[in-house]
N, C-alpha and C. Protein backbone atom coordinates (compact mmCIF):
# COMPACT_ATOMS: atom_id res chain seq x y z
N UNK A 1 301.78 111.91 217.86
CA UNK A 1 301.14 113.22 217.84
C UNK A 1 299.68 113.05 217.45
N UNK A 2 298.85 112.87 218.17
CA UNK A 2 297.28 112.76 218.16
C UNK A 2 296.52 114.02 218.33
N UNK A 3 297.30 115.08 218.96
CA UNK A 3 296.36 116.45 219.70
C UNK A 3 295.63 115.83 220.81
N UNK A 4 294.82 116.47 220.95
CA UNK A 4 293.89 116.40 222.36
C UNK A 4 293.66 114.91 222.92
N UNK A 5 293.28 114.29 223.75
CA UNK A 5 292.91 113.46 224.26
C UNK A 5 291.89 113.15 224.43
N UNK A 6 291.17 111.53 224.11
CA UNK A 6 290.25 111.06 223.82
C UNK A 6 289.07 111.47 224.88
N UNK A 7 289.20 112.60 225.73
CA UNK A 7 288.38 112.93 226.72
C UNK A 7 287.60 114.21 226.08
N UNK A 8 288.30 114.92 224.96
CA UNK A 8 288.11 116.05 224.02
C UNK A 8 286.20 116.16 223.42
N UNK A 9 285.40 116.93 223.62
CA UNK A 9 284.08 116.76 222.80
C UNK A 9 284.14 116.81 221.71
N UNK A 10 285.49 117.02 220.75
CA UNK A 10 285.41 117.51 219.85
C UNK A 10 286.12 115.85 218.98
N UNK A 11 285.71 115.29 218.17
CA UNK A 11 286.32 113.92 217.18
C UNK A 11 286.12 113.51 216.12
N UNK A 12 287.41 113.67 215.53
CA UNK A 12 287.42 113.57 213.67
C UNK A 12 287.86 112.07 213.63
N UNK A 13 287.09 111.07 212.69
CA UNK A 13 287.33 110.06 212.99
C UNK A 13 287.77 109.72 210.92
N UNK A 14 288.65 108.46 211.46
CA UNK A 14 289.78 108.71 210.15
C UNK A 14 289.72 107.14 209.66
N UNK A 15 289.88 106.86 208.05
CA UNK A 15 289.87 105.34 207.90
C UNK A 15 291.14 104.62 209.36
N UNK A 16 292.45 104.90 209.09
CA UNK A 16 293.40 104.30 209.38
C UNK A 16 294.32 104.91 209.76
N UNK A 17 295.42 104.56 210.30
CA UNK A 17 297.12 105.45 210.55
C UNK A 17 297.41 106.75 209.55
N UNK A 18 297.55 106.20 208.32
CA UNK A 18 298.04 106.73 206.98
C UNK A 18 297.10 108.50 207.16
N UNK A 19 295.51 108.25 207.29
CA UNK A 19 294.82 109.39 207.48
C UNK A 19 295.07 110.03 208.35
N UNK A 20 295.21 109.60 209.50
CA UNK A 20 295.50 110.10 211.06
C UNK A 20 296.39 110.75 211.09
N UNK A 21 297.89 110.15 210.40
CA UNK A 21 299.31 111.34 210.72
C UNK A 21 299.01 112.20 209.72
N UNK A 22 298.43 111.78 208.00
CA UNK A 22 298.42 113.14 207.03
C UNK A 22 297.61 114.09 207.55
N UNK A 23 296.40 113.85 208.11
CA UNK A 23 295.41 115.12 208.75
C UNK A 23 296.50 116.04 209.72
N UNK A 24 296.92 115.40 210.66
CA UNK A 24 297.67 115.73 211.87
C UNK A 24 298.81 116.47 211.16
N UNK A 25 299.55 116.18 210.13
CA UNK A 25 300.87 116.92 209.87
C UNK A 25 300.51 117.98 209.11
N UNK A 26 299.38 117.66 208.10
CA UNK A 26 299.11 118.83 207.34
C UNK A 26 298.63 119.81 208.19
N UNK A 27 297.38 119.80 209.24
CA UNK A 27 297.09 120.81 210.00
C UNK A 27 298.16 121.24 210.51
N UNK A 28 299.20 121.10 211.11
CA UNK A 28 300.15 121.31 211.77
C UNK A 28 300.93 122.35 210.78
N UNK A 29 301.05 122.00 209.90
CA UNK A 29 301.80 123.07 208.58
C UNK A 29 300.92 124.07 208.95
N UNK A 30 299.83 124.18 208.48
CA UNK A 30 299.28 125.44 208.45
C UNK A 30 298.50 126.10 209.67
N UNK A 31 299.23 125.68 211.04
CA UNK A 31 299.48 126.60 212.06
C UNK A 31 298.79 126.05 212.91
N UNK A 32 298.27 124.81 212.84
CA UNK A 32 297.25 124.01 214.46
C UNK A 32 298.48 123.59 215.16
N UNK A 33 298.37 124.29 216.36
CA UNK A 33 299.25 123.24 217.34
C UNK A 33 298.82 122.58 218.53
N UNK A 34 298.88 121.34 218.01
CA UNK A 34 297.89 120.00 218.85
C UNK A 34 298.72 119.78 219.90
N UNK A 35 299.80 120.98 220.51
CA UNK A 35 300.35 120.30 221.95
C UNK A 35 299.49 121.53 222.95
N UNK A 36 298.69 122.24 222.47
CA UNK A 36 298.47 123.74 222.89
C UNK A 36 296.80 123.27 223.73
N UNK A 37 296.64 122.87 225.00
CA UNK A 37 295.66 122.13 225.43
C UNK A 37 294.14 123.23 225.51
N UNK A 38 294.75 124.50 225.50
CA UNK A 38 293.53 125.24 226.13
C UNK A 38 292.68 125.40 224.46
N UNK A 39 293.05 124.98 223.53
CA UNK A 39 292.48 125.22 222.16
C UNK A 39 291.67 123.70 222.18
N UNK A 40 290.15 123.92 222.25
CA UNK A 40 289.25 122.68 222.28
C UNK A 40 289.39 121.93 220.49
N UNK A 41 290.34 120.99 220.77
CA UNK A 41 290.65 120.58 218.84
C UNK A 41 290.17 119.12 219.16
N UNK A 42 290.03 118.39 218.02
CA UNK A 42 289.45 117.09 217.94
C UNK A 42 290.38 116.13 218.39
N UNK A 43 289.89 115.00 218.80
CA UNK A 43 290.84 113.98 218.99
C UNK A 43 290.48 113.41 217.94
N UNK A 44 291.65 113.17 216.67
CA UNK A 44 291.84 112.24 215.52
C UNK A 44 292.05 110.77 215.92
N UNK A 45 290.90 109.91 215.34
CA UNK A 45 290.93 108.59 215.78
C UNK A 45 290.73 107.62 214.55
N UNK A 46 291.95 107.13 214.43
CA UNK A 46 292.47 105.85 213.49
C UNK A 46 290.92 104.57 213.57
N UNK A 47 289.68 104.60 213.09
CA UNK A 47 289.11 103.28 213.26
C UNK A 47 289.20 101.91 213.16
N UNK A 48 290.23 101.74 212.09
CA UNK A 48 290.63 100.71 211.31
C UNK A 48 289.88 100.46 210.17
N UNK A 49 289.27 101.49 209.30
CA UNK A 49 289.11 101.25 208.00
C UNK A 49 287.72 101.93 208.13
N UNK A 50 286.97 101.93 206.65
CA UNK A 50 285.64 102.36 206.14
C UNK A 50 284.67 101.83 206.63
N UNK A 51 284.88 100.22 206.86
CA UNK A 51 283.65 99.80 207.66
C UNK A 51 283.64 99.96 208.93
N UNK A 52 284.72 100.00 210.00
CA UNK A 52 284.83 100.53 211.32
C UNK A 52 284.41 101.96 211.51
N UNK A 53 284.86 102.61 210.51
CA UNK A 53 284.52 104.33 210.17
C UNK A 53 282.69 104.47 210.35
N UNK A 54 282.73 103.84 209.36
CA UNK A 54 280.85 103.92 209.03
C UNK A 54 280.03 103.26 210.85
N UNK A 55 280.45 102.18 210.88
CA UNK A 55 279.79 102.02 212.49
C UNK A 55 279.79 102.07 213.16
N UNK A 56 281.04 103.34 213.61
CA UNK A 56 280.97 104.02 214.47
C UNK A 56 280.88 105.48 214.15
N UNK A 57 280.19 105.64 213.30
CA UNK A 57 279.58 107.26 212.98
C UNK A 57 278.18 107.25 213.95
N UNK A 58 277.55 106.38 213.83
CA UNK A 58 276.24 107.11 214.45
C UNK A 58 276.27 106.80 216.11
N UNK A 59 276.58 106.46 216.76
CA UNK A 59 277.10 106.19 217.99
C UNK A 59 277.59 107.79 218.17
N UNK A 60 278.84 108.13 217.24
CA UNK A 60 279.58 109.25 217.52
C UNK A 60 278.90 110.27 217.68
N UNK A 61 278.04 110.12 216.33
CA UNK A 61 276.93 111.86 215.85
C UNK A 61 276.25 112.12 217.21
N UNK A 62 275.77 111.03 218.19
CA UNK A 62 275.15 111.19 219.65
C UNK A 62 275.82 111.83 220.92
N UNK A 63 277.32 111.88 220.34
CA UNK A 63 278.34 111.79 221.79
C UNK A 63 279.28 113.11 221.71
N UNK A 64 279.03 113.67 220.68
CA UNK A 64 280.52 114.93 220.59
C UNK A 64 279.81 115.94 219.86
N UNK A 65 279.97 117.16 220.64
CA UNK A 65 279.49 118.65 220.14
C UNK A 65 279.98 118.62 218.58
N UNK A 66 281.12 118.11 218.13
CA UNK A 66 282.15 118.37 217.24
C UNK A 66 282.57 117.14 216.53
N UNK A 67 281.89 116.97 215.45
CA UNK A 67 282.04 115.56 214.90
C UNK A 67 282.53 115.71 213.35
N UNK A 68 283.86 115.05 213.00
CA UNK A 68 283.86 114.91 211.56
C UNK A 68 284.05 113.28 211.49
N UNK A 69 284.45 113.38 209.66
CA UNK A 69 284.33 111.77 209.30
C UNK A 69 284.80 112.22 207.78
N UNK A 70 286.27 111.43 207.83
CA UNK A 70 287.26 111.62 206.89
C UNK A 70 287.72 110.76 205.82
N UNK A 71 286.77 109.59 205.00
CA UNK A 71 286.71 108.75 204.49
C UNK A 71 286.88 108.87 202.92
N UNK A 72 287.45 107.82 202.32
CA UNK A 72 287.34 107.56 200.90
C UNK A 72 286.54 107.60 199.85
N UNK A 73 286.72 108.00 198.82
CA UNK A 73 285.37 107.65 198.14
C UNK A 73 285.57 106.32 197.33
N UNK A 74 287.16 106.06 197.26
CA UNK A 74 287.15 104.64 196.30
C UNK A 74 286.75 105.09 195.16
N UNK A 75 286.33 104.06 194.51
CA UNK A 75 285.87 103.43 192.94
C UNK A 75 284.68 104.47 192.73
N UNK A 76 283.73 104.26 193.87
CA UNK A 76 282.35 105.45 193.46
C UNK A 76 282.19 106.20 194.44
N UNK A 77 282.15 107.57 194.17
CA UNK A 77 281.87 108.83 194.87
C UNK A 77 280.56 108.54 195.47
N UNK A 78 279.19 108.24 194.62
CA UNK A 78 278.21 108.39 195.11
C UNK A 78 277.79 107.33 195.90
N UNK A 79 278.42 105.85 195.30
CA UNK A 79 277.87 104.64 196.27
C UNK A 79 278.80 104.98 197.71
N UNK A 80 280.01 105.25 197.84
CA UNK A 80 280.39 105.90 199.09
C UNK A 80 279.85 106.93 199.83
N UNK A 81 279.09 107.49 199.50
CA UNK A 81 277.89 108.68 199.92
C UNK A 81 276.65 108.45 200.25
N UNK A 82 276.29 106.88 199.59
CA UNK A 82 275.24 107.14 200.02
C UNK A 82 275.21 105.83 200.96
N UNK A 83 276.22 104.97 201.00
CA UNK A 83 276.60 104.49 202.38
C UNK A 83 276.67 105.31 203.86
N UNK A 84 277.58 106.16 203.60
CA UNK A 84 277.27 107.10 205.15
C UNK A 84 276.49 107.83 205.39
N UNK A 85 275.36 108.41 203.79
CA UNK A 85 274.20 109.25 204.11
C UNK A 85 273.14 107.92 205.02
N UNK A 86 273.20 106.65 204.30
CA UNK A 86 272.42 106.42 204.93
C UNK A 86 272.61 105.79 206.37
N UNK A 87 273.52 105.54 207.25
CA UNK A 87 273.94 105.20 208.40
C UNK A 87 273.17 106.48 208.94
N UNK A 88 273.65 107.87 208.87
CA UNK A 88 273.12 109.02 209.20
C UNK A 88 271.20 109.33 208.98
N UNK A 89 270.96 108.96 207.95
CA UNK A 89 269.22 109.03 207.80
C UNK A 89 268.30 108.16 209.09
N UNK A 90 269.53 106.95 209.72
CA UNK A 90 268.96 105.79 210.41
C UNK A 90 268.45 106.61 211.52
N UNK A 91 269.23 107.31 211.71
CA UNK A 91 269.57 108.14 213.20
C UNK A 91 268.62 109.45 213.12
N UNK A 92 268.14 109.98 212.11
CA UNK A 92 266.82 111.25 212.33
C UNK A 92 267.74 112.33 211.31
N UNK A 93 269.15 112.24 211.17
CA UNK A 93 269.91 112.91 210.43
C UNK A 93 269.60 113.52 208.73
N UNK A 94 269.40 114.39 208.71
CA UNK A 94 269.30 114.86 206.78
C UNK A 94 270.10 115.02 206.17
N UNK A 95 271.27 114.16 205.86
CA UNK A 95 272.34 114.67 204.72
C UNK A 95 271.78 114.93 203.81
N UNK A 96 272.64 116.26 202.86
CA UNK A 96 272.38 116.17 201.54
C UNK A 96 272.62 115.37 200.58
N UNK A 97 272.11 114.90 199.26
CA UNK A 97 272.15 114.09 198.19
C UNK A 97 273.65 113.90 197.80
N UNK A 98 274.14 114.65 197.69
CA UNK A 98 275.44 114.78 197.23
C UNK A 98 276.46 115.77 198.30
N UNK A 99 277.80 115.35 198.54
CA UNK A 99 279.01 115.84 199.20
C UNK A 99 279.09 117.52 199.13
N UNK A 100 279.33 118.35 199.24
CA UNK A 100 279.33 119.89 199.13
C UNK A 100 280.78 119.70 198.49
N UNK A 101 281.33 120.36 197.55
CA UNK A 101 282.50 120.12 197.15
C UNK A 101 283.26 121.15 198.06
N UNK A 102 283.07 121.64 198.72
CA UNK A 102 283.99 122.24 199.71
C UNK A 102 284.01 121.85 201.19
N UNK A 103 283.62 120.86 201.31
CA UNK A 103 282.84 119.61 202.41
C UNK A 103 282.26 120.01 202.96
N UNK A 104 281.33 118.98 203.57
CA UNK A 104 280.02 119.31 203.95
C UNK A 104 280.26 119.38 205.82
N UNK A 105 279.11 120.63 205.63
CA UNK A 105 278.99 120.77 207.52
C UNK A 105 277.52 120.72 207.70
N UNK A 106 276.85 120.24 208.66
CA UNK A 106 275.42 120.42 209.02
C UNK A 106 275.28 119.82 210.51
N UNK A 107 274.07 120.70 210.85
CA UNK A 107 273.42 119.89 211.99
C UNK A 107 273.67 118.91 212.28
N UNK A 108 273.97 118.50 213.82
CA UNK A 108 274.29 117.17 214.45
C UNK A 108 273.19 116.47 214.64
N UNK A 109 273.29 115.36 215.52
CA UNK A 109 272.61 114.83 216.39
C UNK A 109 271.36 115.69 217.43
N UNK A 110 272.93 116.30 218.06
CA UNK A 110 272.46 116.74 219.52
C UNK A 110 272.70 118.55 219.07
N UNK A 111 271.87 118.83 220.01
CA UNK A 111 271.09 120.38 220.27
C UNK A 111 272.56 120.94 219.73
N UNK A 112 272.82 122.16 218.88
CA UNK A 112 274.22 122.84 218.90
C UNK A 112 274.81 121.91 218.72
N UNK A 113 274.95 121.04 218.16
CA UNK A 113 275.93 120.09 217.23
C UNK A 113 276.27 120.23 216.08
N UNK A 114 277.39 119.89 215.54
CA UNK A 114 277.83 120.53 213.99
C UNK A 114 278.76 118.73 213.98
N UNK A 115 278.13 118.44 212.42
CA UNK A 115 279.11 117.61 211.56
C UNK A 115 279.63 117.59 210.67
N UNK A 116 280.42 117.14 210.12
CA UNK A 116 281.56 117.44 208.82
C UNK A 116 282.04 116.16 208.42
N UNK A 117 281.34 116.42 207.27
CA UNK A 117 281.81 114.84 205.99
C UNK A 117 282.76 115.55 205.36
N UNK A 118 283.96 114.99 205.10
CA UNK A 118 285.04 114.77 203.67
C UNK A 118 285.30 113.75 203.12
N UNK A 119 284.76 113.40 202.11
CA UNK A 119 285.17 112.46 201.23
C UNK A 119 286.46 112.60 200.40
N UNK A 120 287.12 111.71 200.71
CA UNK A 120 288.73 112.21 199.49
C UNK A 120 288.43 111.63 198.46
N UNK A 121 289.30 112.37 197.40
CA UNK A 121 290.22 113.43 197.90
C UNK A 121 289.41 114.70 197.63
N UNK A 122 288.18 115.04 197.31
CA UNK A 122 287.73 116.03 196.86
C UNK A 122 286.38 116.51 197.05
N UNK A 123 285.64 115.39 197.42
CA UNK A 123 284.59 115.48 197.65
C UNK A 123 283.89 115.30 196.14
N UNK A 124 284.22 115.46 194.87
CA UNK A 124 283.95 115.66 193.91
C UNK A 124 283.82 114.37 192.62
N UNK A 125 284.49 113.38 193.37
CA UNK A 125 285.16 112.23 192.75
C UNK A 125 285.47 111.02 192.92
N UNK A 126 286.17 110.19 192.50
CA UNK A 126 286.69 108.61 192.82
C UNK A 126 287.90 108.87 193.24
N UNK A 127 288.37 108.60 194.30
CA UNK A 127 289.51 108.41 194.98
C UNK A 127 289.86 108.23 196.04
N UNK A 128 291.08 108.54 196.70
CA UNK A 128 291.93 108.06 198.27
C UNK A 128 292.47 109.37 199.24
N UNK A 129 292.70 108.96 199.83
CA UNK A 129 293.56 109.52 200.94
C UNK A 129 295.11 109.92 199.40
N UNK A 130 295.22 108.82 199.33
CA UNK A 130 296.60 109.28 197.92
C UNK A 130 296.63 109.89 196.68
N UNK A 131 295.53 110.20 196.53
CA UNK A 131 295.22 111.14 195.13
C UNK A 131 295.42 112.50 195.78
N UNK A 132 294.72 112.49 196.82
CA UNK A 132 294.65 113.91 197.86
C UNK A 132 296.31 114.03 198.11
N UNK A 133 296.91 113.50 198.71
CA UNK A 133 298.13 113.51 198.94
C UNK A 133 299.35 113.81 197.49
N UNK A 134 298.83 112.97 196.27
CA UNK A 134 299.31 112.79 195.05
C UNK A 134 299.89 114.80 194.91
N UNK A 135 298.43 115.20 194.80
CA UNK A 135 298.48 116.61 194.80
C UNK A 135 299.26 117.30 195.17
N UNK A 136 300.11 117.32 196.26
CA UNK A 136 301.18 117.67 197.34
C UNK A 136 302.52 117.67 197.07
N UNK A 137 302.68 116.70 195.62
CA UNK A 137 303.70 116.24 195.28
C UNK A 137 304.39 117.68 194.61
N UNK A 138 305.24 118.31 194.77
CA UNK A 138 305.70 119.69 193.88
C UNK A 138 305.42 119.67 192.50
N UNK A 139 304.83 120.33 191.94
CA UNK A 139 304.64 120.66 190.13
C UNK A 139 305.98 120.25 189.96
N UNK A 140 305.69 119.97 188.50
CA UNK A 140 307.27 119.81 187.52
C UNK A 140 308.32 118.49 188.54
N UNK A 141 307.74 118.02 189.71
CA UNK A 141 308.93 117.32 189.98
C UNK A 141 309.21 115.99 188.79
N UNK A 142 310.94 116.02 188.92
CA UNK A 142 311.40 115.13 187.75
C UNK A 142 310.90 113.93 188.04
N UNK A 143 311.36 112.98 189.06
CA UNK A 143 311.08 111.85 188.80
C UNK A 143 309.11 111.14 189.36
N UNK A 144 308.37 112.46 189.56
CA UNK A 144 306.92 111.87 189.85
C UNK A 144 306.70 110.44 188.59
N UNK A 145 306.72 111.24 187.50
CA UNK A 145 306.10 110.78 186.38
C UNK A 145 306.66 108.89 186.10
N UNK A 146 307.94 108.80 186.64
CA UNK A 146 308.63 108.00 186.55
C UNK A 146 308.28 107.07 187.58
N UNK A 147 307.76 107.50 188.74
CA UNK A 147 307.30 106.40 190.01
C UNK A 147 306.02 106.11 189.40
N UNK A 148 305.42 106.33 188.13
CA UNK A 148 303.55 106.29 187.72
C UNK A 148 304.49 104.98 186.48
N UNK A 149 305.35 105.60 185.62
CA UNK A 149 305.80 104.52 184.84
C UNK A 149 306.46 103.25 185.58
N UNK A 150 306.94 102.75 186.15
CA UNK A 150 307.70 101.91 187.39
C UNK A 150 306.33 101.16 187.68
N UNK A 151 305.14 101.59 188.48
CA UNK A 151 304.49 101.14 188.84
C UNK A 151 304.12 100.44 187.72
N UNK A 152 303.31 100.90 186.95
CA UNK A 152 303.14 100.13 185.53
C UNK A 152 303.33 99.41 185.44
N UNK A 153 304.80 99.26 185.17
CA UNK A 153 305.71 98.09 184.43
C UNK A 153 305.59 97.21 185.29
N UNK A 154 305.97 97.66 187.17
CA UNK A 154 305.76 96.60 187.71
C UNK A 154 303.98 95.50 187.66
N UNK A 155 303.64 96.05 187.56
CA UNK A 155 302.50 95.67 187.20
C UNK A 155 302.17 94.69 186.22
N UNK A 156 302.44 95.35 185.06
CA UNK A 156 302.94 94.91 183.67
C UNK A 156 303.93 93.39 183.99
N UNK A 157 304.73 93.10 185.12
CA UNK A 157 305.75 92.33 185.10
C UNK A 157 305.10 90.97 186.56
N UNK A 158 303.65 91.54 186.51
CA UNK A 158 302.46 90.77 187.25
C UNK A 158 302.97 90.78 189.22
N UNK A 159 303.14 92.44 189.17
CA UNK A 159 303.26 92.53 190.72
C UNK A 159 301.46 92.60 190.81
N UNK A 160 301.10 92.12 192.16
CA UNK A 160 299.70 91.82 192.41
C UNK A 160 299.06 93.22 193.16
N UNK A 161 299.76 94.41 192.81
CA UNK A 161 298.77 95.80 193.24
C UNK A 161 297.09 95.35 193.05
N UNK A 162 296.65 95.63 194.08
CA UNK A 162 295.01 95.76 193.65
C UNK A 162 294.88 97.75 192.94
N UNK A 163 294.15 97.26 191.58
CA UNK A 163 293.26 98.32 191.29
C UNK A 163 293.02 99.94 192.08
N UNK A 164 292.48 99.43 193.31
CA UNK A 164 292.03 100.39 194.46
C UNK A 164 293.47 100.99 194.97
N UNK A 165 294.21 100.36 194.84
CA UNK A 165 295.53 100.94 196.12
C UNK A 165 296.57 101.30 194.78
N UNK A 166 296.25 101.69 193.23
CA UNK A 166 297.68 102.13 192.77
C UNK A 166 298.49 102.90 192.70
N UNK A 167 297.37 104.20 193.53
CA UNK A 167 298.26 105.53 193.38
C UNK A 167 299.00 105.30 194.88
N UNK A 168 298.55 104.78 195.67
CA UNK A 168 298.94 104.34 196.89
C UNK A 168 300.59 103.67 196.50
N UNK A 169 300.84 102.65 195.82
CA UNK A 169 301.76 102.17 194.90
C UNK A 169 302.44 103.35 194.66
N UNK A 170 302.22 104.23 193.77
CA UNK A 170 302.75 105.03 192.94
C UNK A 170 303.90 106.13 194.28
N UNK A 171 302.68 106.40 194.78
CA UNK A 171 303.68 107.48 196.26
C UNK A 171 304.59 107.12 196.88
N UNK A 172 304.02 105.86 197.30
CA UNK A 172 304.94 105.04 198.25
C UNK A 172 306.45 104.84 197.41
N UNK A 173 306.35 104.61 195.69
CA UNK A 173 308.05 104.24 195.07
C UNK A 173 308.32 105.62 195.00
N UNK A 174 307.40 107.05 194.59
CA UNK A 174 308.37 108.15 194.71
C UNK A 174 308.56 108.66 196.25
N UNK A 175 308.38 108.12 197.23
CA UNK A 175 309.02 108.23 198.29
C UNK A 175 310.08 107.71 198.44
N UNK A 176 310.25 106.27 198.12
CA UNK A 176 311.41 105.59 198.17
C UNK A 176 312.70 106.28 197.53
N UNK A 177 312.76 107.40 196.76
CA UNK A 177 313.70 108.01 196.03
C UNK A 177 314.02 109.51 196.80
N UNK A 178 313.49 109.14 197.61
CA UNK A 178 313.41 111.07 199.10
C UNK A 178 315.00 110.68 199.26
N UNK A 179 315.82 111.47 199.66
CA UNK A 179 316.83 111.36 200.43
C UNK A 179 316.94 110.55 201.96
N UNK A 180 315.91 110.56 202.28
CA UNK A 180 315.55 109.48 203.33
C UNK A 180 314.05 108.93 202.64
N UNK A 181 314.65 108.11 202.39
CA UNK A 181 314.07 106.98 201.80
C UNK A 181 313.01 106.61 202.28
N UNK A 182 311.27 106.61 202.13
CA UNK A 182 310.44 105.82 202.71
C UNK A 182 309.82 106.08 203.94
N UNK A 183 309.85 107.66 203.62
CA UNK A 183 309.10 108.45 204.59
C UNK A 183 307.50 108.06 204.79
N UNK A 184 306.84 107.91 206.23
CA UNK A 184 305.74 107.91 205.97
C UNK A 184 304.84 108.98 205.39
N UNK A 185 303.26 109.78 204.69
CA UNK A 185 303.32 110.11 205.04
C UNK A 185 303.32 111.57 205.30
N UNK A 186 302.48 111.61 206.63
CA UNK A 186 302.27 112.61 207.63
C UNK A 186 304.32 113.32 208.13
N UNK A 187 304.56 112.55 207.97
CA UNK A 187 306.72 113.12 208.15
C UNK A 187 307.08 113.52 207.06
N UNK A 188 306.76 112.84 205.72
CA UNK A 188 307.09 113.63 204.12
C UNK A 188 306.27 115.26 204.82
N UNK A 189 305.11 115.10 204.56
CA UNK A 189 304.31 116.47 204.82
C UNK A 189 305.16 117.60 205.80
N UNK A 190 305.34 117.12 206.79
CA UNK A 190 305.87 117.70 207.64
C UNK A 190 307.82 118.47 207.26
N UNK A 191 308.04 117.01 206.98
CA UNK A 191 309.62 117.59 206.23
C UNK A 191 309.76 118.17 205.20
N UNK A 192 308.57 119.00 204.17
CA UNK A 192 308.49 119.74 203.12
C UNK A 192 308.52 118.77 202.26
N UNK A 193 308.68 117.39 202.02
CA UNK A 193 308.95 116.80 201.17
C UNK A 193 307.39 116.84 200.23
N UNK A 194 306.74 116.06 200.70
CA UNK A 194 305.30 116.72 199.87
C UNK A 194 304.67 118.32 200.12
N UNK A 195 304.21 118.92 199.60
CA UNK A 195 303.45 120.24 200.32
C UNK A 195 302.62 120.28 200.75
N UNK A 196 301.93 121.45 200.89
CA UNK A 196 300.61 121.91 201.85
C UNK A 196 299.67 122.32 201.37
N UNK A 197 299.82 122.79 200.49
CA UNK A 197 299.02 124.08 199.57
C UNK A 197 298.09 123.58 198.49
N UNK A 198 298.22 122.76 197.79
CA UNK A 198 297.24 122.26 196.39
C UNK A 198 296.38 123.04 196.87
N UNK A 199 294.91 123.35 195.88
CA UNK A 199 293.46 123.83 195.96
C UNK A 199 292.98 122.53 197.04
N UNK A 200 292.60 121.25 196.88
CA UNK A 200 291.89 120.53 197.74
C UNK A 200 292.56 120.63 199.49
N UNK A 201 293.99 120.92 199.57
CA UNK A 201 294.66 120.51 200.72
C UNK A 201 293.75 122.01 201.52
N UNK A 202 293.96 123.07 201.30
CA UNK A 202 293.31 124.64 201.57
C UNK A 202 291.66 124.36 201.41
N UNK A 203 291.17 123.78 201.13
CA UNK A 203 289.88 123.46 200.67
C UNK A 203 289.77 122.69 202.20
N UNK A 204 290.66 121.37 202.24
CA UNK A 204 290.17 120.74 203.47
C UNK A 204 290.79 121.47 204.99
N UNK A 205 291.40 121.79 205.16
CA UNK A 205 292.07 123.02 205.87
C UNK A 205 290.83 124.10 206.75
N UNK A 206 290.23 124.85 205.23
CA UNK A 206 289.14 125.46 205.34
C UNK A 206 288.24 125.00 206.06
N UNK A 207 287.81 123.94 205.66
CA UNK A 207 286.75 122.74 206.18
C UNK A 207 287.09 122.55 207.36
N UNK A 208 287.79 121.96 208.00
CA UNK A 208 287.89 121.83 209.66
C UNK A 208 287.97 123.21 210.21
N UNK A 209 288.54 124.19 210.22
CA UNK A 209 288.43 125.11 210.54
C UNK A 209 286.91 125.59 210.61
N UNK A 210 286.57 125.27 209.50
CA UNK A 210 285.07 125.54 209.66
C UNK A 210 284.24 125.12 210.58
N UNK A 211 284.90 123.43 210.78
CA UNK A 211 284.00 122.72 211.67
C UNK A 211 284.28 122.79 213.26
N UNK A 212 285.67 122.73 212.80
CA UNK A 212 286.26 122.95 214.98
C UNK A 212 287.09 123.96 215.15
N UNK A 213 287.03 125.09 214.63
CA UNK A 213 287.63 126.04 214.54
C UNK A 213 289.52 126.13 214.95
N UNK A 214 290.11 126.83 215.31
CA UNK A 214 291.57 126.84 215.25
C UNK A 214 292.12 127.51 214.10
């Protein structure tokens, strides 16, 4: 399930898989339907990571009425910001100094062009695609807290998690405890198993809507 086809003017471009189905399932919750052809929606495209992401942004900002860019902030919000501000400055582009915490839209490239940065999970902060997702997880569920202790220990018991990927860790073992076990995922989202709703998920929601309407 991609939506539109890579022939689309409209393209949100994503670190990896993991981004690609959560964008795709969450929009889908809250009422995009990417089989519906006459609705001009983005083609979501997997780059293969932050540095594929970043060099092919300015190529992109030249080629599509309708451009986003759905990336991490990692470890630092601002050194991740000011990596893609400056790919964008190369090109004649003015980002602002800092992310809009309700993500940012501005002037393209080209004449009547519109672009859209989201940094996860918040625009506001250090984090992933899985902090954003973390959020999703139902309040009060019993065993969250317990897939954060687990990880730990495993940790603690010298499993080799990198730093960067632990909440990534953390989701992935309270998935493993779903009734189907080891959902990816854009299918948790979709099967109610994570939700839709947090403040950031409606926040980013907002944001594309803003940018490619639907």
């Amino acid at each position: 399930m991609r939506g539109p086809g890579s022939k689309s003017p409209h393209r949100l471009l994503v670190e990896g898989p993991d981004g690609q189905h959560s964008v795709l399932h969450l929009l889908r919750r809250h009422g995009l339907n990417w089989e519906d052809m006459s609705q001009t929606l983005p083609y979501v495209e997997s780059t293969g990571g932050i540095s594929e992401l970043l060099e092919a942004l300015p190529v992109a900002s030249k080629t599509y009425d309708r451009l986003g860019a759905v990336l991490d902030a990692d470890l630092d919000l601002h050194a991740t910001w000011e990596k893609l501000a400056s790919r964008l400055r190369k090109i004649g582009l003015a980002p602002p100094g800092q992310p809009d915490s309700s993500g940012t839209i501005m002037d393209g490239y080209r004449a009547g062009s519109k672009l859209g940065l989201w940094v996860m999970p918040d625009n506001q902060g250090a984090g992933t695609l899985e902090h954003f997702l973390q959020r999703l997880v139902p309040a009060g569920n019993a065993w969250w807290e317990h897939s954060v202790q687990a990880t730990e220990r495993a940790i603690g018991l010298g499993a080799p998690l990198k730093l960067g990927d632990r909440r990534k860790g953390e989701l992935h073992a309270w998935l493993a405890w779903q009734e189907t076990p080891g959902m990816p995922f854009g299918t948790a989202i979709t099967a109610h198993v994570l939700g839709s709703s947090s403040p950031e998920a409606l926040a980013f929601v907002a944001w594309f809507k803003s940018l490619f309407g639907g």
